[in-house]
N, C-alpha and C. Protein backbone atom coordinates (compact mmCIF):
# COMPACT_ATOMS: atom_id res chain seq x y z
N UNK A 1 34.10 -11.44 26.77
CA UNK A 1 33.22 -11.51 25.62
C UNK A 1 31.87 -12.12 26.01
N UNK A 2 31.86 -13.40 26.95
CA UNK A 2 30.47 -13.28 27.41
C UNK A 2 29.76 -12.72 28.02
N UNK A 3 30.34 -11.73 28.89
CA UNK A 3 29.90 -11.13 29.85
C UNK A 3 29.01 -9.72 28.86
N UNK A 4 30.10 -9.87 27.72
CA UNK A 4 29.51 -8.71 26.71
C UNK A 4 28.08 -8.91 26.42
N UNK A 5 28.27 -10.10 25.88
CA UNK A 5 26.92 -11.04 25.34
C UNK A 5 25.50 -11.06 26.25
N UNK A 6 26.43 -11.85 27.01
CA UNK A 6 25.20 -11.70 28.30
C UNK A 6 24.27 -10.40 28.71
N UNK A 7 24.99 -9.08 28.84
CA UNK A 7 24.50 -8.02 28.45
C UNK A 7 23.42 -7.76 27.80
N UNK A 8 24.27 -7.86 26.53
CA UNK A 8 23.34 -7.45 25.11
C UNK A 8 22.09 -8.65 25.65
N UNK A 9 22.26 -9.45 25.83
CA UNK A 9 20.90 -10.44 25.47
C UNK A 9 19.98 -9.72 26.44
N UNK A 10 20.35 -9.67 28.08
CA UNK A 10 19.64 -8.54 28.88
C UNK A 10 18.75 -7.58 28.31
N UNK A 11 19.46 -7.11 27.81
CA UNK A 11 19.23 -5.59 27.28
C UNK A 11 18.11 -5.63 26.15
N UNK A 12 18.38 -6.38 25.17
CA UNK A 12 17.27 -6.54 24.53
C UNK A 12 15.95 -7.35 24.84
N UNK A 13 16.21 -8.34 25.73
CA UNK A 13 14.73 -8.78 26.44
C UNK A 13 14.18 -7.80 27.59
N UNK A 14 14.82 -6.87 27.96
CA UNK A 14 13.71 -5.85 28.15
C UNK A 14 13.41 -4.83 27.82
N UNK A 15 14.07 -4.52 26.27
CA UNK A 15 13.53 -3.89 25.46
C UNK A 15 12.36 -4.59 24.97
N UNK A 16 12.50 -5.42 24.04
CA UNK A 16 11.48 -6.08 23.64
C UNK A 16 9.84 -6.07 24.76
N UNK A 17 10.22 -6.26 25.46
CA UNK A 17 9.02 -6.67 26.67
C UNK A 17 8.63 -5.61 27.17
N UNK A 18 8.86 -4.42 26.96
CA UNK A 18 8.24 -2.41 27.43
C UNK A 18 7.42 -2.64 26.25
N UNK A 19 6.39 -1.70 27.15
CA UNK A 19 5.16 -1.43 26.48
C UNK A 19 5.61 -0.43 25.11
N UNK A 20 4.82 -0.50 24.08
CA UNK A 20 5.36 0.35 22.83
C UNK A 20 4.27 1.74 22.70
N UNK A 21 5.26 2.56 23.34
CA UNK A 21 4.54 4.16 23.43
C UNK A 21 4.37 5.01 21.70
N UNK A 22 3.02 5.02 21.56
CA UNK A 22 3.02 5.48 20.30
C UNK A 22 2.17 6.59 20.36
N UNK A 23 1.67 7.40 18.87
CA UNK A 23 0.74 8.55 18.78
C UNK A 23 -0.66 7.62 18.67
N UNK A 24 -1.55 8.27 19.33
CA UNK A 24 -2.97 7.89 18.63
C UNK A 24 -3.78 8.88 18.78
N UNK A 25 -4.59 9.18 17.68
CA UNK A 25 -5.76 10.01 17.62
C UNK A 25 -6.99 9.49 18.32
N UNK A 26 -8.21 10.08 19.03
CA UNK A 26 -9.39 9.73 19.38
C UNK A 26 -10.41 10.93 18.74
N UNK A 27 -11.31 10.18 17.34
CA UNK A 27 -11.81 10.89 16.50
C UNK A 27 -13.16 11.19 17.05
N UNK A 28 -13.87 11.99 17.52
CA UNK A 28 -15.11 12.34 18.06
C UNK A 28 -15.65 12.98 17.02
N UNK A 29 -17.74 12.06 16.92
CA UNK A 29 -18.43 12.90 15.88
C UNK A 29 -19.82 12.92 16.68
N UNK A 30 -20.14 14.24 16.35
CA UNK A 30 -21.76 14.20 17.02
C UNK A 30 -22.34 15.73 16.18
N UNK A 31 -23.61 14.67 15.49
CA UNK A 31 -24.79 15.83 14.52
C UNK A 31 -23.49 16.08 13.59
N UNK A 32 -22.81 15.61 12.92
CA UNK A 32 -22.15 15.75 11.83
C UNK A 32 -20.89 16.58 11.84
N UNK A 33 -20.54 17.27 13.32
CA UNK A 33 -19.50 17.81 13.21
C UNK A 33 -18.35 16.79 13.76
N UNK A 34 -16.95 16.93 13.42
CA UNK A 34 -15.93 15.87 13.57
C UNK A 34 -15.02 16.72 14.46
N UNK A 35 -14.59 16.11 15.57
CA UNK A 35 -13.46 16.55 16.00
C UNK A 35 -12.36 15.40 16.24
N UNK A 36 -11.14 15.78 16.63
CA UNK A 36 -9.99 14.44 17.16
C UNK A 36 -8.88 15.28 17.97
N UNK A 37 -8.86 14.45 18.93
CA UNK A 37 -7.90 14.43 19.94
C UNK A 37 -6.63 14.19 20.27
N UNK A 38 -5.18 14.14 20.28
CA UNK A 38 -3.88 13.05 19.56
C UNK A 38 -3.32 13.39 21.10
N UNK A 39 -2.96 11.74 21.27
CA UNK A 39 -2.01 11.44 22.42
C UNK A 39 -0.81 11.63 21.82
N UNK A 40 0.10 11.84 22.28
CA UNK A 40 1.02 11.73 21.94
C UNK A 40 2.30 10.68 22.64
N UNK A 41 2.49 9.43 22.29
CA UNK A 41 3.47 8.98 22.92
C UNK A 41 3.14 8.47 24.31
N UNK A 42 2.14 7.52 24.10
CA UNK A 42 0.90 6.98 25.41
C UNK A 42 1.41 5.87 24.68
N UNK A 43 1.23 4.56 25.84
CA UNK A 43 0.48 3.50 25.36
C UNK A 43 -0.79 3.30 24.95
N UNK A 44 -1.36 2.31 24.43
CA UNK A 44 -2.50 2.09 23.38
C UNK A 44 -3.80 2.47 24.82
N UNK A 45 -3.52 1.58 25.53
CA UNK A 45 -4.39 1.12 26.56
C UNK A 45 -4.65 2.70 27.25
N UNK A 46 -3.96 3.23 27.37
CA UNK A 46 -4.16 4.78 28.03
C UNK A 46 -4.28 5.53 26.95
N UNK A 47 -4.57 5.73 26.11
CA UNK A 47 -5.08 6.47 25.07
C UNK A 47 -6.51 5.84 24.91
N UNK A 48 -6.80 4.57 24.84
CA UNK A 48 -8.18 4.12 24.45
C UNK A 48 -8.85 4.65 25.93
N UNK A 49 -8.81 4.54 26.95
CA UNK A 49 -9.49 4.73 28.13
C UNK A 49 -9.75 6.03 28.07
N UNK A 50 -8.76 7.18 27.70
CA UNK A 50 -9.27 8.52 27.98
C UNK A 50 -10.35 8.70 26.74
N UNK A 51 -9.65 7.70 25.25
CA UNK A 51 -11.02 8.42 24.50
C UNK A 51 -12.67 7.69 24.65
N UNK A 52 -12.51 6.44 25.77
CA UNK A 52 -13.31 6.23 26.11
C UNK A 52 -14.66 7.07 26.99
N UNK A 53 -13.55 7.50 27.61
CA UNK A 53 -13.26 8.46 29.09
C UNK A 53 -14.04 9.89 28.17
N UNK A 54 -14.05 10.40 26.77
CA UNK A 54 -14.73 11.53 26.38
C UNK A 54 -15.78 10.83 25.34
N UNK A 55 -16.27 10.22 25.13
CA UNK A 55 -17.56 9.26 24.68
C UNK A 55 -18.44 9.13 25.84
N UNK A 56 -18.00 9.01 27.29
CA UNK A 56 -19.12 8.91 27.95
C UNK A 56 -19.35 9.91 28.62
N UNK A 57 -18.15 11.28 28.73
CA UNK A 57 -18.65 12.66 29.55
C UNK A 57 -19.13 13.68 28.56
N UNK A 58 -19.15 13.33 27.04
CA UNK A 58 -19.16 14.32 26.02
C UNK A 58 -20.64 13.95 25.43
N UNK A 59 -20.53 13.03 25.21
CA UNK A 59 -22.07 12.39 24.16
C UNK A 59 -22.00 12.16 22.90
N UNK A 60 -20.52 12.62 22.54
CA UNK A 60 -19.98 12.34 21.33
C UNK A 60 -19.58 10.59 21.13
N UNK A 61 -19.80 10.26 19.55
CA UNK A 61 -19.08 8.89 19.21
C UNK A 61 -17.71 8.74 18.96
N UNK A 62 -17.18 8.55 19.94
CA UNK A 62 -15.52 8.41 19.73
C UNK A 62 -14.87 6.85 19.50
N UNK A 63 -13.38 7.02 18.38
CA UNK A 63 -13.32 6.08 17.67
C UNK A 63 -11.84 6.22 18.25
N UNK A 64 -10.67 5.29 18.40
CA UNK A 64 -9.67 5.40 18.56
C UNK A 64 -8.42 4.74 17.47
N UNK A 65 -8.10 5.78 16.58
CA UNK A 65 -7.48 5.29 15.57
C UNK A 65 -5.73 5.25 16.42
């Protein structure tokens, strides 16, 4: 039974502690037309860099919802 325990406690401290892979959109606007982009199932940090990453090769204002 502890060995069970011990487990489970494992198991959930490194669940807890993985990065949390989610959707995010990167909304691009330039001269009034809107476009958006959707990661799908990225971390935050690699989703913000690529829509960073098309704000500075595009010329568009990109927003990362």
């Amino acid at each position: 039974m502890k060995n069970l325990l011990m487990v489970a406690v494992v198991v959930l401290a490194t669940v807890s502690m993985s990065s949390c892979k989610k959707d995010y959109t990167c909304t691009c606007e330039f001269g009034g037309v809107e476009s958006s982009v959707t990661y799908e199932k990225v971390k935050k940090a690699d989703a913000q860099e690529s829509c960073d990453a098309l704000d500075a090769v595009s010329g568009y204002s990109c927003t990362l919802d």
